[in-house]
Protein backbone atom coordinates (compact mmCIF):
# COMPACT_ATOMS: atom_id res chain seq x y z
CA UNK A 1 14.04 6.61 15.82
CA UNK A 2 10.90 8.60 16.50
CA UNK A 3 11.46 10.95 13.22
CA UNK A 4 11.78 7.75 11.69
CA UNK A 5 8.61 6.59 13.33
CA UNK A 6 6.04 9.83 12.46
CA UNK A 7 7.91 9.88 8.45
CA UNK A 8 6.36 6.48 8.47
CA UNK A 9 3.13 7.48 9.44
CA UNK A 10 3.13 10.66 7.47
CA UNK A 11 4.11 8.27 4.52
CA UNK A 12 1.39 6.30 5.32
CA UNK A 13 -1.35 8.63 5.44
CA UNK A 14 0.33 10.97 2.26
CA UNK A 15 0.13 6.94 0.42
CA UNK A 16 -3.87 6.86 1.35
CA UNK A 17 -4.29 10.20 0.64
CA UNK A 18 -2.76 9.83 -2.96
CA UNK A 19 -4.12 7.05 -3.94
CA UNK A 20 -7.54 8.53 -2.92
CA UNK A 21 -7.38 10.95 -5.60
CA UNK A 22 -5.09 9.10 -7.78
CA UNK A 23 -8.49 6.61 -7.86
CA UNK A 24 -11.35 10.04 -8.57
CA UNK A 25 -8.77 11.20 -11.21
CA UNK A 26 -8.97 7.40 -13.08
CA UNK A 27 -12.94 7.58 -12.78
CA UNK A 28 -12.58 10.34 -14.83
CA UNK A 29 -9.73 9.48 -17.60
CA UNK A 30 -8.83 5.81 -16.90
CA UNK A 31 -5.15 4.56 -15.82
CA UNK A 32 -3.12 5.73 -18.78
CA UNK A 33 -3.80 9.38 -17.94
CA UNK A 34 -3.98 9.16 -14.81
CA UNK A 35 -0.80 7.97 -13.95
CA UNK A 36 1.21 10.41 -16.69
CA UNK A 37 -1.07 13.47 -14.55
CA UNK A 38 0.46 11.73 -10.90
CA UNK A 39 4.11 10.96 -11.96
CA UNK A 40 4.17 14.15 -14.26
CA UNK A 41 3.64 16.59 -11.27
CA UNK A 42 5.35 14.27 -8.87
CA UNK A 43 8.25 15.29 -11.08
CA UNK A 44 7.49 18.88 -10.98
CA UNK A 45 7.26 19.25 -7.73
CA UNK A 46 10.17 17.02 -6.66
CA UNK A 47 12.39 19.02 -9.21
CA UNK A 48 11.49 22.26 -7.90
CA UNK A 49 12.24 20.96 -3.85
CA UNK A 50 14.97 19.29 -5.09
CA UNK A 51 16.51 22.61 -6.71
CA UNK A 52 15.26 24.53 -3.41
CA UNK A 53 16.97 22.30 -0.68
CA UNK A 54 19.33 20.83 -2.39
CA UNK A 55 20.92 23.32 -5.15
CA UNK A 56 22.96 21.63 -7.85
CA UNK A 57 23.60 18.99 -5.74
CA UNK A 58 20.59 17.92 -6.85
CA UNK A 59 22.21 16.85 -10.37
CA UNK A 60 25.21 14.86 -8.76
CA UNK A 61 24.71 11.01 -8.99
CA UNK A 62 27.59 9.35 -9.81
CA UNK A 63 28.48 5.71 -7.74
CA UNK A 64 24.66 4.72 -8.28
CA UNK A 65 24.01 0.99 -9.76
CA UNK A 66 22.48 1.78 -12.85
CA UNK A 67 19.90 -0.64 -11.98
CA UNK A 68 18.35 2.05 -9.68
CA UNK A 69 17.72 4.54 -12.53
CA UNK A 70 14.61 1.95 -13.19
CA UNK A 71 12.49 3.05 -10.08
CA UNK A 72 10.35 5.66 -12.26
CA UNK A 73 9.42 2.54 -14.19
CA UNK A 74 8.74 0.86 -11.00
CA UNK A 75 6.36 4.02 -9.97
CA UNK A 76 4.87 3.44 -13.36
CA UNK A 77 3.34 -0.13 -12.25
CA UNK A 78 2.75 0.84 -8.63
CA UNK A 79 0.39 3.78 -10.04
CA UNK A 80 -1.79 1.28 -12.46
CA UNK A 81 -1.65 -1.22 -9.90
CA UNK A 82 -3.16 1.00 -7.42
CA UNK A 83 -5.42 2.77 -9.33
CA UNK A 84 -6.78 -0.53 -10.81
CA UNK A 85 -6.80 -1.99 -7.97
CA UNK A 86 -8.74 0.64 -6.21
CA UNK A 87 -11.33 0.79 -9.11
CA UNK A 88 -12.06 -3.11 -8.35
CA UNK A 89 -12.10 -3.09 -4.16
CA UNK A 90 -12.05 0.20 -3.19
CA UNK A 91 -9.64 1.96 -1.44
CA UNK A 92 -9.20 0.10 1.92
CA UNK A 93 -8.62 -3.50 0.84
CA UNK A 94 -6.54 -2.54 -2.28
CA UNK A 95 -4.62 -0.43 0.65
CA UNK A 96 -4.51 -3.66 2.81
CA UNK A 97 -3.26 -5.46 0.69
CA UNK A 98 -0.28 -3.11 -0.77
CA UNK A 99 0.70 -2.85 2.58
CA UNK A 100 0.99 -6.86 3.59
CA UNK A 101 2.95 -7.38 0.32
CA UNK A 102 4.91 -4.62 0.68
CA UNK A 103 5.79 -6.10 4.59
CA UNK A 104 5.81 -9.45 2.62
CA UNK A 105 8.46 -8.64 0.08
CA UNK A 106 10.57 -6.35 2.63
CA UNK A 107 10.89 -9.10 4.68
CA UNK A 108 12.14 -11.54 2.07
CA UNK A 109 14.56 -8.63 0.40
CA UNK A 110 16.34 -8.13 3.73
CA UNK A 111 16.11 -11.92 4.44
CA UNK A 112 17.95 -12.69 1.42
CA UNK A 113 20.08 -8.95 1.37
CA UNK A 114 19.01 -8.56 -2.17
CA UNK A 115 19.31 -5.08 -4.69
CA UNK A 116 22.20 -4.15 -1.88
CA UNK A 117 20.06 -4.28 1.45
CA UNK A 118 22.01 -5.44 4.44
CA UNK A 119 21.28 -8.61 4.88
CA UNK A 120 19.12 -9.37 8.21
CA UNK A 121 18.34 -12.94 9.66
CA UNK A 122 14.90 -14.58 9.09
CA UNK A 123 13.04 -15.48 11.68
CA UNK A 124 9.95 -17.22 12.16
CA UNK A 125 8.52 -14.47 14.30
CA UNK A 126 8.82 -12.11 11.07
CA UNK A 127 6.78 -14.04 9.25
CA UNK A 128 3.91 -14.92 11.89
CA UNK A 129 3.71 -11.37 12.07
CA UNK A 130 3.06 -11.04 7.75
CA UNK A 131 0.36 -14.12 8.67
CA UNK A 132 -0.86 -12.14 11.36
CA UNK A 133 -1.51 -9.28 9.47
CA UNK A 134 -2.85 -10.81 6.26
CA UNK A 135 -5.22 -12.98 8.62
CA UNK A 136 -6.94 -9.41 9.81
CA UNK A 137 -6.80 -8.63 6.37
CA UNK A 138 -9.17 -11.76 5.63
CA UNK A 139 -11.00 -11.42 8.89
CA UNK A 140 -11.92 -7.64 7.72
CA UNK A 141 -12.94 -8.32 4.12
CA UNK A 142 -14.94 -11.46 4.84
CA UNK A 143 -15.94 -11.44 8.34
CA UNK A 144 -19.45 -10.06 7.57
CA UNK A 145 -19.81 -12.77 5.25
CA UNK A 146 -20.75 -15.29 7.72
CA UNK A 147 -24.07 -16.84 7.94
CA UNK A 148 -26.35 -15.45 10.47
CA UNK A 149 -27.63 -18.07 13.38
CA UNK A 150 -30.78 -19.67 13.10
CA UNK A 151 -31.62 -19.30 16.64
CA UNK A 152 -30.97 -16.43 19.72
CA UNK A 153 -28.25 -17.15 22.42
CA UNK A 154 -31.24 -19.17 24.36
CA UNK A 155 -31.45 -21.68 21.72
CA UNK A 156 -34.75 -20.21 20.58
CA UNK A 157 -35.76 -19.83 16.61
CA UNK A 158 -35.29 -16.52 15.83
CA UNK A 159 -37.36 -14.95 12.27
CA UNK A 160 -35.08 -13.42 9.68
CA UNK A 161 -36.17 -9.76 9.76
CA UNK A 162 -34.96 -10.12 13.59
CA UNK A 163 -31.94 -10.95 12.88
CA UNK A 164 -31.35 -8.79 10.02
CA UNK A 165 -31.46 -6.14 12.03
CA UNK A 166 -28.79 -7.88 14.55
């Protein structure tokens, strides 16, 4: 469970990381390119570890759904998406939000055991959690948004520039 655990987090921080420069590189060419550059030398270098740990069993995939051939497609949208929406709220929301819809969407796929996932029973406590974690989602994008008081702790007026600097 704890390799499981720190693949997770190095996941995690590889996911930031990427999409980091996955957002400089679509400053510079736009989404189109950007995403052929990403999922080109994703290829590359996956084919070359694959040949170097794996050997020719690299090549063997028979008893697959053909279904799951799709998931370069899928990596297709996930790059726009993230690129676009990095380009429109930055990094850390866009992040924020991948990750509660990606919790969301687990949650429902192993609620309802679809695309071959065991099946695992809802519970309410699963999805308070989601809440949970979209609420600090909210709480982080729009909690500055608040307006200021109009007067100190005291109950005293306080003048803008004061509390500006609050």
């Amino acid at each position: 469970m704890i390799f499981g655990i720190l693949f997770a987090l190095l996941a995690g921080s590889l996911v930031g990381l990427q999409n980091i420069f996955n957002s400089r590189v679509n400053e510079r060419v736009g989404s189109w390119p950007t995403t052929t550059l990403v999922l080109l030398l994703g290829f590359l270098a996956s084919f070359v570890l694959g040949l170097i740990f794996e050997g020719k069993s690299l090549f063997h995939l028979e008893h697959m759904q053909p279904w799951f051939w799709f998931s370069g497609i899928v990596g297709v949208g996930v790059v726009v998406c993230m690129v676009n929406g990095m380009k429109r709220l930055g990094p850390t929301y866009t992040i924020s939000i991948v990750m509660s819809s990606q919790l969301f969407f687990a949650l429902l796929w192993d609620s309802l055991g679809w695309m071959g996932l065991e099946k695992v029973p809802f519970s309410f406590k699963q999805l308070a959690g989601v809440l949970v974690l979209i609420s600090g989602i909210l709480v982080f994008k729009f909690g500055g948004m608040l307006k200021p008081r109009l007067s100190s702790p005291q109950g005293e007026k306080v003048p803008e520039r004061i509390m500006a600097e609050e």
